[in-house]
N, C-alpha and C. Protein backbone atom coordinates (compact mmCIF):
# COMPACT_ATOMS: atom_id res chain seq x y z
N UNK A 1 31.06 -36.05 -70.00
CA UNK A 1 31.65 -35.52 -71.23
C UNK A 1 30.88 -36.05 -72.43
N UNK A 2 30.73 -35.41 -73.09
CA UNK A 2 30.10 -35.66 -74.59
C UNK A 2 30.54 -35.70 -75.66
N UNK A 3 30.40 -37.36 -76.65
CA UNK A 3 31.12 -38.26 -77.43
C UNK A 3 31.27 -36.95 -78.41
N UNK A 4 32.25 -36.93 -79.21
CA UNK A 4 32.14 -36.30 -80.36
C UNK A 4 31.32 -37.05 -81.71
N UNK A 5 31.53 -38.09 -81.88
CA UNK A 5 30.28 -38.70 -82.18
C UNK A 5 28.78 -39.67 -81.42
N UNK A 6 28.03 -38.76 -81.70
CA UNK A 6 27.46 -39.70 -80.82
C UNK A 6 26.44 -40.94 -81.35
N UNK A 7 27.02 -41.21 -82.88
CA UNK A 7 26.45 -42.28 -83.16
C UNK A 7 27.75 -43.34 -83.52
N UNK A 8 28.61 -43.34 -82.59
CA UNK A 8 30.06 -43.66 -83.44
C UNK A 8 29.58 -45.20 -83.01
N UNK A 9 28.49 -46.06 -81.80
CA UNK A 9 28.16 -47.61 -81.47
C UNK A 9 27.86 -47.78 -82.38
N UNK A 10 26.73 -47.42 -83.47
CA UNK A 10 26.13 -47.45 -84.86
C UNK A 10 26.79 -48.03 -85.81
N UNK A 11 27.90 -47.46 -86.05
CA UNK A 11 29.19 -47.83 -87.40
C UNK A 11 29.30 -49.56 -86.92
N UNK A 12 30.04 -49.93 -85.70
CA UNK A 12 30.33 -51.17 -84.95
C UNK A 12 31.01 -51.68 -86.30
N UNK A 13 32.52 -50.89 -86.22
CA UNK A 13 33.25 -51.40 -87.25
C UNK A 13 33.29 -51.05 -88.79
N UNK A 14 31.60 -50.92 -89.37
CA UNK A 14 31.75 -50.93 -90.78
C UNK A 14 32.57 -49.31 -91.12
N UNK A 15 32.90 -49.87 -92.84
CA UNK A 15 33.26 -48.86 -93.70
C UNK A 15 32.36 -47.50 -93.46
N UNK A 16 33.00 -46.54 -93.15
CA UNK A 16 31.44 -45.28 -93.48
C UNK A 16 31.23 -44.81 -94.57
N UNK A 17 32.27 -44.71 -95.87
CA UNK A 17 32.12 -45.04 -97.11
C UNK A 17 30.88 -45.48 -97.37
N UNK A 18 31.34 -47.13 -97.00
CA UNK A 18 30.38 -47.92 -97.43
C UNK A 18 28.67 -47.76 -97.32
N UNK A 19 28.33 -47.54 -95.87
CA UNK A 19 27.42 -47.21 -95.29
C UNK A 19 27.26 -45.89 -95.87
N UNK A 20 27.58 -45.01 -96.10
CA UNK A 20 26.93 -43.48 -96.72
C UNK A 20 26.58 -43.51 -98.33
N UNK A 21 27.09 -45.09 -99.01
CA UNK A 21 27.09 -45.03 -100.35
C UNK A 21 26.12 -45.41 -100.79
N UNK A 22 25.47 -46.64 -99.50
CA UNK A 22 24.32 -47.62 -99.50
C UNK A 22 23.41 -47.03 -99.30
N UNK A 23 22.95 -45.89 -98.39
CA UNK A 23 21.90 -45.53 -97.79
C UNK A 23 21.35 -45.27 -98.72
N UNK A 24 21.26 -44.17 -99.90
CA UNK A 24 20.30 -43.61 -100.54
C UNK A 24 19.17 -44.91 -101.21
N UNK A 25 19.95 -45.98 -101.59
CA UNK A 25 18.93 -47.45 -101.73
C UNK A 25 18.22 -47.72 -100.85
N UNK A 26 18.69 -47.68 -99.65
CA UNK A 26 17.99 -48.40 -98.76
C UNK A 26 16.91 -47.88 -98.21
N UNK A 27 16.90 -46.07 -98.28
CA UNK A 27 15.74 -45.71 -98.19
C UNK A 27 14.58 -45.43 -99.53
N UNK A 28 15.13 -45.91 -100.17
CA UNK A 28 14.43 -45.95 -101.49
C UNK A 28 13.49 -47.00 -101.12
N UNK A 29 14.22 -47.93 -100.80
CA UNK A 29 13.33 -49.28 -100.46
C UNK A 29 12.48 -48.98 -100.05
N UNK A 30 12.70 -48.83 -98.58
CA UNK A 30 12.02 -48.46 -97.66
C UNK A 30 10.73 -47.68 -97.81
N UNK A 31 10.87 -46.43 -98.54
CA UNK A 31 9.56 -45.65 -99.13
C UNK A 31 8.75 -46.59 -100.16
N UNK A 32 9.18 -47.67 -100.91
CA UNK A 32 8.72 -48.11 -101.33
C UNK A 32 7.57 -49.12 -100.71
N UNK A 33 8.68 -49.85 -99.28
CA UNK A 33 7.73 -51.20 -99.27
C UNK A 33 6.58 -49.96 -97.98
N UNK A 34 6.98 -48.93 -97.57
CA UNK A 34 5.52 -48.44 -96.76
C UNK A 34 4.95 -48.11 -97.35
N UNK A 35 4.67 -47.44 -98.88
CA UNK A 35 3.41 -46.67 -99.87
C UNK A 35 3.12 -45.20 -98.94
N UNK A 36 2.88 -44.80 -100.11
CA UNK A 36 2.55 -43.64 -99.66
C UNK A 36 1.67 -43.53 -98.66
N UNK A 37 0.84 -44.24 -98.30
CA UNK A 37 0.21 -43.87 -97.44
C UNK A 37 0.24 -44.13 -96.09
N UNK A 38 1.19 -44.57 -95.96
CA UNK A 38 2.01 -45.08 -94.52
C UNK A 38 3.14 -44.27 -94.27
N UNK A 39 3.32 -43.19 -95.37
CA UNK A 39 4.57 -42.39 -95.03
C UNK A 39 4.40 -41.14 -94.00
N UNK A 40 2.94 -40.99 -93.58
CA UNK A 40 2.68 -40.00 -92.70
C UNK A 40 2.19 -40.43 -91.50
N UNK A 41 2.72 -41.66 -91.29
CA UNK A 41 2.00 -42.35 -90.08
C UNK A 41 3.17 -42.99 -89.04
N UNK A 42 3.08 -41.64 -87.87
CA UNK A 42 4.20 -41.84 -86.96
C UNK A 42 4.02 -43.09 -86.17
N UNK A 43 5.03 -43.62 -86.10
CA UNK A 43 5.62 -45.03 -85.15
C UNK A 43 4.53 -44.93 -83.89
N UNK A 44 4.35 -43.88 -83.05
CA UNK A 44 4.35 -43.46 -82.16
C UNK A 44 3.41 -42.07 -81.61
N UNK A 45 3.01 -41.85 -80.69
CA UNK A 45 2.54 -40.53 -80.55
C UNK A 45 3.81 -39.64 -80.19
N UNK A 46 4.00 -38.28 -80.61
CA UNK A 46 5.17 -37.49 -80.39
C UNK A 46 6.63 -37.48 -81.21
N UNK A 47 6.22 -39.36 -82.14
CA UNK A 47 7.34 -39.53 -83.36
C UNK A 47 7.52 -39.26 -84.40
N UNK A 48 8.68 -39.03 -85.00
CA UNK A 48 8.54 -38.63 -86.41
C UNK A 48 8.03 -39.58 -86.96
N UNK A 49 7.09 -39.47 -88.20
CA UNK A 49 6.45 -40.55 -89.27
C UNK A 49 8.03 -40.65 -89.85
N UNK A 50 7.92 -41.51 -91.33
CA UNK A 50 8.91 -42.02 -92.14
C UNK A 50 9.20 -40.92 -93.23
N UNK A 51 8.13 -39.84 -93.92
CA UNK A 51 8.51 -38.95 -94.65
C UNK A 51 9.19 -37.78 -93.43
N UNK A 52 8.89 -37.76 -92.32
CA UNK A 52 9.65 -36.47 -91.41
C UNK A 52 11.19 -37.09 -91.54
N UNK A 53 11.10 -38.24 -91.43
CA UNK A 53 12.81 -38.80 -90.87
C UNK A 53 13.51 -38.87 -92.56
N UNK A 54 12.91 -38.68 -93.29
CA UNK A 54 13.63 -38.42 -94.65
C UNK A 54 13.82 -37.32 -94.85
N UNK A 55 13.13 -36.23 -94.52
CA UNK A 55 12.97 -34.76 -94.27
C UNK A 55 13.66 -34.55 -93.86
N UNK A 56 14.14 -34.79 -92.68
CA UNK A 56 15.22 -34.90 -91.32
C UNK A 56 16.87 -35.35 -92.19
N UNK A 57 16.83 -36.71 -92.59
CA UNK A 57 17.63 -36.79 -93.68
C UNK A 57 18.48 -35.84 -94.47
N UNK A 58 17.49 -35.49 -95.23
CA UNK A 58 17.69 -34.63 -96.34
C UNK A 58 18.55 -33.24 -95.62
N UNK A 59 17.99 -32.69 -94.89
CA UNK A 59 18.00 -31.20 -94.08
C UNK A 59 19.68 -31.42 -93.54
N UNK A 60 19.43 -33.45 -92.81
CA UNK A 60 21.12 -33.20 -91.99
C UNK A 60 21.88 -33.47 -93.45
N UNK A 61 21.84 -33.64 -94.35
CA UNK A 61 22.69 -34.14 -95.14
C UNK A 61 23.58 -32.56 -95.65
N UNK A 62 22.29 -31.51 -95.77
CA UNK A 62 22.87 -30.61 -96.48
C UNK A 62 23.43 -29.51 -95.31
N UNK A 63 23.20 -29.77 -94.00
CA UNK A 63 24.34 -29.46 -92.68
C UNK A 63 25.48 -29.58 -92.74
N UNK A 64 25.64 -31.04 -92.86
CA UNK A 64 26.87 -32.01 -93.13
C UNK A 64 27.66 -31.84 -94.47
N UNK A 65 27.18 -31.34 -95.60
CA UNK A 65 27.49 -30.68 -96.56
C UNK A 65 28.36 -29.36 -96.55
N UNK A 66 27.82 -28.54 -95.53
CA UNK A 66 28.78 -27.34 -95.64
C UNK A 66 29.58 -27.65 -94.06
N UNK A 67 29.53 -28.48 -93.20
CA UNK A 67 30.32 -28.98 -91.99
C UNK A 67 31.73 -29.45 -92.99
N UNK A 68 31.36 -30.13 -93.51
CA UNK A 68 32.57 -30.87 -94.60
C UNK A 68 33.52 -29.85 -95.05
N UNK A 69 32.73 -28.96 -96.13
CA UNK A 69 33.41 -28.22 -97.30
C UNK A 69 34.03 -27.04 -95.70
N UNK A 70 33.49 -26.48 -95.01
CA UNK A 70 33.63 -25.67 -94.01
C UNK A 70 35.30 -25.99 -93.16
N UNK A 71 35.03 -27.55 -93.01
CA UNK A 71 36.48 -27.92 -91.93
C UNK A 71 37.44 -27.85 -92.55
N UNK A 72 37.21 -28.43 -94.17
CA UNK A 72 38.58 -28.37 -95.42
C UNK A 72 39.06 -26.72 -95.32
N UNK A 73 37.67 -26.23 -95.39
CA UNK A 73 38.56 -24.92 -95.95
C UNK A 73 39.11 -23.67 -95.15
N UNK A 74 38.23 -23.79 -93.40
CA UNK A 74 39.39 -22.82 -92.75
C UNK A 74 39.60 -23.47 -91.36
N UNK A 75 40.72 -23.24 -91.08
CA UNK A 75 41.44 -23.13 -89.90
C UNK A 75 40.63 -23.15 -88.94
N UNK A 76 40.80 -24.07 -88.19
CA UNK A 76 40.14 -24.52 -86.37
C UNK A 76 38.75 -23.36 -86.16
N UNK A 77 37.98 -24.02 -87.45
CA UNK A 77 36.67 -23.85 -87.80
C UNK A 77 35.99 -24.77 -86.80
N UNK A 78 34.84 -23.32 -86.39
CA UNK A 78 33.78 -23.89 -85.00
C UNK A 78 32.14 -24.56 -85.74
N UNK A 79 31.69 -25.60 -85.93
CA UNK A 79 30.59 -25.94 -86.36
C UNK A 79 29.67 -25.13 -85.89
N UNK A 80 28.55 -24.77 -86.58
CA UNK A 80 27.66 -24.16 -85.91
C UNK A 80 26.39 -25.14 -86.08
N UNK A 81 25.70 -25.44 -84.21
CA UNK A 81 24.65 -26.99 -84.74
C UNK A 81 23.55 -25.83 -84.80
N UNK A 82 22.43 -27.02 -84.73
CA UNK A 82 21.48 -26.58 -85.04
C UNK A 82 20.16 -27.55 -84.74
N UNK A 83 18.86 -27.14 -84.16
CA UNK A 83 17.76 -27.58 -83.42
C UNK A 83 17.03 -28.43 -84.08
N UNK A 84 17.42 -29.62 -84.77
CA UNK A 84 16.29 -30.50 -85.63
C UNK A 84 14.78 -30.41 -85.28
N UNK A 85 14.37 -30.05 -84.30
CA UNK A 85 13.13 -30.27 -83.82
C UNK A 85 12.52 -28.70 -84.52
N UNK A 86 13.18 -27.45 -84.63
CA UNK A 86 12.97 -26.50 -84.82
C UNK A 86 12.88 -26.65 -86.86
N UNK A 87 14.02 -26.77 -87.14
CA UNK A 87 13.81 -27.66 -88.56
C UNK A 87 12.40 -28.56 -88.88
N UNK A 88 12.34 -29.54 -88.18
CA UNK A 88 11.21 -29.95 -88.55
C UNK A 88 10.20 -29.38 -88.46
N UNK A 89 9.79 -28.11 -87.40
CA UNK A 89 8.75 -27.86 -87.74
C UNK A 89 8.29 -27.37 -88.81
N UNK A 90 8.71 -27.31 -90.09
CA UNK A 90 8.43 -26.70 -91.66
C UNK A 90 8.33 -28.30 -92.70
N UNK A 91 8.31 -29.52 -92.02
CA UNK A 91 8.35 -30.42 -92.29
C UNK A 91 7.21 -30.81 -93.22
N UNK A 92 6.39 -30.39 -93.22
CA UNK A 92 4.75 -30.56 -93.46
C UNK A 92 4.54 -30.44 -95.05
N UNK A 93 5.81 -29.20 -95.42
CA UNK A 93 5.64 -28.51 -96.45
C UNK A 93 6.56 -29.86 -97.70
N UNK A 94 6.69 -30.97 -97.45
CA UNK A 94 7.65 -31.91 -98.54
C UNK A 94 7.01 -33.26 -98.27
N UNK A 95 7.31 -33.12 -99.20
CA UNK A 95 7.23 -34.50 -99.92
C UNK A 95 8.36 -35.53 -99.65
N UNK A 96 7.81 -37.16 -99.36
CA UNK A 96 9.01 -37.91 -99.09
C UNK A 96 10.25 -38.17 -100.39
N UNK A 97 9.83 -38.34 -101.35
CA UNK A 97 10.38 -38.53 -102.55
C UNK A 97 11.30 -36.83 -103.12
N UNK A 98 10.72 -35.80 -102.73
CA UNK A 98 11.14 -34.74 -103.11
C UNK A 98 12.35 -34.79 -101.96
N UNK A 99 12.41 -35.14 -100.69
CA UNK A 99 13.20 -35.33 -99.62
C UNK A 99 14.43 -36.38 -100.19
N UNK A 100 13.98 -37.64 -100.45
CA UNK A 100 14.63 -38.58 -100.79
C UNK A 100 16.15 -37.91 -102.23
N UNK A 101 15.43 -37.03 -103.22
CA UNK A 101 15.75 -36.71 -104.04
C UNK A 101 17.02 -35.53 -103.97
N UNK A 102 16.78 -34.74 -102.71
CA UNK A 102 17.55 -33.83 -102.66
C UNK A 102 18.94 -34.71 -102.20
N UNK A 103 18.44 -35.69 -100.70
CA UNK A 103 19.18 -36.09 -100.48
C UNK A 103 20.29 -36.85 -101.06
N UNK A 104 19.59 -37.86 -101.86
CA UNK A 104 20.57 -38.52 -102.91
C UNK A 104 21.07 -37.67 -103.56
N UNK A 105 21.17 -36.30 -104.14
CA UNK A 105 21.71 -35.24 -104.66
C UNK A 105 22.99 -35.22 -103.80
N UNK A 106 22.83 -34.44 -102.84
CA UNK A 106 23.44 -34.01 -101.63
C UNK A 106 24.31 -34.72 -101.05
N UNK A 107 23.93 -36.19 -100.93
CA UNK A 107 24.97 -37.05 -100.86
C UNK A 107 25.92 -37.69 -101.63
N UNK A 108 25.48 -38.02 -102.94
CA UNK A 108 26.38 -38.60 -103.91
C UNK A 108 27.37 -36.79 -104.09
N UNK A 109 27.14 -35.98 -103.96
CA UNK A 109 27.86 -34.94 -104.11
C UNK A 109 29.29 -34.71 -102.86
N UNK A 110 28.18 -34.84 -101.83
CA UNK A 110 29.56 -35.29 -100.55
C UNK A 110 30.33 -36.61 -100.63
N UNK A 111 29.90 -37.78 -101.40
CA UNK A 111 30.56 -38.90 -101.80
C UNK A 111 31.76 -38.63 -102.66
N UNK A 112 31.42 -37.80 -103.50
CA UNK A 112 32.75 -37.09 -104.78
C UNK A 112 33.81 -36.42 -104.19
N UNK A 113 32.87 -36.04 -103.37
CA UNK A 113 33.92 -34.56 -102.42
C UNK A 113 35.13 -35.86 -101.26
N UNK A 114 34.70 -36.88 -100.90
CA UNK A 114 35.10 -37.13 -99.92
C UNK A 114 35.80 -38.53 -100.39
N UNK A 115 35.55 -38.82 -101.47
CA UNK A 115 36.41 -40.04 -102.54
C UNK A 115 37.70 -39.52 -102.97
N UNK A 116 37.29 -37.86 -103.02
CA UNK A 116 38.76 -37.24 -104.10
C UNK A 116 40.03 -36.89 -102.64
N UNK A 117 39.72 -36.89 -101.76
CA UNK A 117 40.62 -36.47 -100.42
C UNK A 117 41.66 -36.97 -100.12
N UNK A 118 42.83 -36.48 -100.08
CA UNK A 118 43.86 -37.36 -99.57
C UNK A 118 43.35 -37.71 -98.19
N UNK A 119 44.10 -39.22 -97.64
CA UNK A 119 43.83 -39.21 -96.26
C UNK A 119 44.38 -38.28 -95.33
N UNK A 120 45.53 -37.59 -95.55
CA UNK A 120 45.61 -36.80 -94.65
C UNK A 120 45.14 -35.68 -94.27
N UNK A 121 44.19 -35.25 -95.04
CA UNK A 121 42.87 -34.10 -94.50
C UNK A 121 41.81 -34.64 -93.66
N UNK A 122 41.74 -36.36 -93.35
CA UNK A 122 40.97 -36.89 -92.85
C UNK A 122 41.11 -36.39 -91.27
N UNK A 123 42.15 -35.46 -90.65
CA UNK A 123 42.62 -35.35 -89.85
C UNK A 123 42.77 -33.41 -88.98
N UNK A 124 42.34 -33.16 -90.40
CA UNK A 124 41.58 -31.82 -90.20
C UNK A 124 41.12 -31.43 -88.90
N UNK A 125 41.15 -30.91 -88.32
CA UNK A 125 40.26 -30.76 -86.80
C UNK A 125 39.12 -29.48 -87.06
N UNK A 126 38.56 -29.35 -86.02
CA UNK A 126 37.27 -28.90 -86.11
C UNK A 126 36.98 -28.89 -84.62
N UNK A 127 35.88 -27.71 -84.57
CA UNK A 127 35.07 -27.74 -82.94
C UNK A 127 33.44 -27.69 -82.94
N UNK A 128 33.11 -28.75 -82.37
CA UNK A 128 31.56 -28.86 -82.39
C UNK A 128 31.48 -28.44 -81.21
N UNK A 129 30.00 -27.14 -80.94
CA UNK A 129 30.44 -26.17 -79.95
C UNK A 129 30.02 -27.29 -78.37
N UNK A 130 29.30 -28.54 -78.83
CA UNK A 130 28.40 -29.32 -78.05
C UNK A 130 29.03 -30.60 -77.67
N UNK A 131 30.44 -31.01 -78.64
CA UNK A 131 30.76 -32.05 -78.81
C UNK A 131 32.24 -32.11 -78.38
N UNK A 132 32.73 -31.17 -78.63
CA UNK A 132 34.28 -30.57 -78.79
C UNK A 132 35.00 -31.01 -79.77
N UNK A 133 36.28 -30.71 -79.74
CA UNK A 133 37.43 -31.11 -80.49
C UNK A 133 37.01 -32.34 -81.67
N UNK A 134 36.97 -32.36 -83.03
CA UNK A 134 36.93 -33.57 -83.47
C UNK A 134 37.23 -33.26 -84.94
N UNK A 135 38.10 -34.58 -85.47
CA UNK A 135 38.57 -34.45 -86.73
C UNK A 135 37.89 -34.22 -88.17
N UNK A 136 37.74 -34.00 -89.34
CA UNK A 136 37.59 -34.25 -90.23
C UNK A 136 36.88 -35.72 -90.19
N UNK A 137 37.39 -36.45 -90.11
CA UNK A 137 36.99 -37.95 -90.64
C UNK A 137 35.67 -38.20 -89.19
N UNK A 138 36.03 -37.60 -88.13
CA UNK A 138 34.20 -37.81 -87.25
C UNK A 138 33.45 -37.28 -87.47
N UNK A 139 33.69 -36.63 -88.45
CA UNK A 139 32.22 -35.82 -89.47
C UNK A 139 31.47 -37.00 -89.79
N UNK A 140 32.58 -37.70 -90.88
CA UNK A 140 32.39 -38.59 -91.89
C UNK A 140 31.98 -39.71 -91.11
N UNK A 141 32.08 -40.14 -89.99
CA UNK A 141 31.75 -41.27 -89.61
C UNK A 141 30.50 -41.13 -88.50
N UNK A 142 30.32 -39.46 -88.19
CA UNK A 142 29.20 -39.43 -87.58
C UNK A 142 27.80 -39.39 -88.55
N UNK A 143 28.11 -39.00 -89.66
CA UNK A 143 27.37 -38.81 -90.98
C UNK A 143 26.55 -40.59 -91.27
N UNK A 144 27.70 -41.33 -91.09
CA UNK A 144 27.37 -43.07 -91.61
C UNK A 144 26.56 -43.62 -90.25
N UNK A 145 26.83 -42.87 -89.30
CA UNK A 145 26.15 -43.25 -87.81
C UNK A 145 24.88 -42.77 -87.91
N UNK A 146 24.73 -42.03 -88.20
CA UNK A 146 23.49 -41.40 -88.23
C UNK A 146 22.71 -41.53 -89.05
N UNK A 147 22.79 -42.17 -90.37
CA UNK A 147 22.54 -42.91 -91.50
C UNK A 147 21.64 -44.02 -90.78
N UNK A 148 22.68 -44.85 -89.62
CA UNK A 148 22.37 -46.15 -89.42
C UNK A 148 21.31 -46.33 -88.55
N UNK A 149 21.60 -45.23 -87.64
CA UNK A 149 20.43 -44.67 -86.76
C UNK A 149 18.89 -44.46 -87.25
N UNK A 150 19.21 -43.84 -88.60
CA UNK A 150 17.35 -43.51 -88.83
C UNK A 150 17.06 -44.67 -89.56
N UNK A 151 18.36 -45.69 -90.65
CA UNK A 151 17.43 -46.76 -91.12
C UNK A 151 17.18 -47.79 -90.35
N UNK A 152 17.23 -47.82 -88.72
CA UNK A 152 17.23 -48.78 -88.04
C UNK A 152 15.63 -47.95 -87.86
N UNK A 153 15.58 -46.88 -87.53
CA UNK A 153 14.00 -46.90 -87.48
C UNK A 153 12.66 -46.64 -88.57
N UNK A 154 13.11 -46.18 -89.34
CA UNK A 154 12.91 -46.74 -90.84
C UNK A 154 12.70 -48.04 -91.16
N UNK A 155 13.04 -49.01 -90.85
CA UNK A 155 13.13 -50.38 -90.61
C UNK A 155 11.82 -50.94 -89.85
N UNK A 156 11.93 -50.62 -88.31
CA UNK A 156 11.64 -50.62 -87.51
C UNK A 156 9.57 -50.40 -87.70
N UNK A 157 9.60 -49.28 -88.81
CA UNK A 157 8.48 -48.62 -88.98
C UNK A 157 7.77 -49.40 -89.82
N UNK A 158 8.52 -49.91 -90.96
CA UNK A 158 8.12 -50.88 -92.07
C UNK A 158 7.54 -51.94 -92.08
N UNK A 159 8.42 -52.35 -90.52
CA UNK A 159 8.24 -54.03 -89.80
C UNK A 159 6.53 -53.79 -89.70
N UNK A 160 6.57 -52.47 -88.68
CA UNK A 160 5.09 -52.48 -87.96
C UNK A 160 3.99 -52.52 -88.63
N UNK A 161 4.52 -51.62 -89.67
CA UNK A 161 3.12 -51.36 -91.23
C UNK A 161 2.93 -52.51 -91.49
N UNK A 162 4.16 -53.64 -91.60
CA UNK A 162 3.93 -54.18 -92.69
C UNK A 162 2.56 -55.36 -92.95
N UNK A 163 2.04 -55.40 -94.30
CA UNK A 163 0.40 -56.13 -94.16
C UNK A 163 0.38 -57.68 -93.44
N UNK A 164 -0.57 -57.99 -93.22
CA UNK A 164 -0.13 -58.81 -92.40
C UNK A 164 -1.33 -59.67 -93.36
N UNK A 165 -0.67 -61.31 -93.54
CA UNK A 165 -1.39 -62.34 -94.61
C UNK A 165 -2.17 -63.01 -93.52
């Protein structure tokens, strides 16, 4: 059977608030301490570099954007997913900072949307056609999971760049 979130180990307790409020800094950082010129330089052969996974970012944020406004507003509403790998392939065409930018848009906008909520819409249900049955609020906390997920490799990427004295 398949988690309805499947980054829900990720959270390990924290606020998702919290964690969705922080991120847009933290990848700020992050673009910062790799320079541009480490932003196209995948981890890996076959991996996303650090501007794809902001790309990636950006793209799930504004998914998760109408997943949100979508579950509020009708009735035992079916998510419709969608192929990140197929998404990325148009990846080429942005910029990390133009990525970074939408996102922080996109998110401080779902932050407003999701500050003003009573809790009891947190409870909303919804069907992910891949995931099944899941509330309102495992949006929100798969959203902070998945946050935690790319700045762990984001992280991860920075470590490897980073210059060595």
């Amino acid at each position: 059977m398949t988690q309805a979130n499947p980054y829900a180990r990720n959270l390990n307790g924290e606020d998702p608030l919290k964690v969705l409020a922080a991120t847009p800094r933290k990848i700020e950082k992050l673009i910062e301490d790799l320079g541009s010129e480490r932003m196209d330089q995948p981890p890996a052969p076959g991996k996303w570099s650090s501007r794809e996974i902001v790309c990636h970012l950006a793209d799930t944020e504004l998914a998760f954007s109408f997943r949100l406004r979508q579950t509020l507003a009708e009735e035992d509403h079916v998510i419709q997913p969608f192929d990140q790998e197929k998404w990325a392939a148009n990846y080429a065409a942005y910029d990390a900072r133009e990525a970074l930018t939408l996102f922080c848009a996109a998110r401080n906008w779902n932050l407003a949307l999701l500050r003003s909520l009573p809790p009891e819409l947190h409870d909303r249900t919804v069907t992910h056609p891949e995931r099944g049955a899941m509330t309102f609020w495992t949006i929100v906390e798969t959203m902070a999971g998945h946050d935690l997920n790319h700045l762990v490799q984001l992280q991860a990427i920075a470590k490897n760049f980073a210059p060595t004295h």
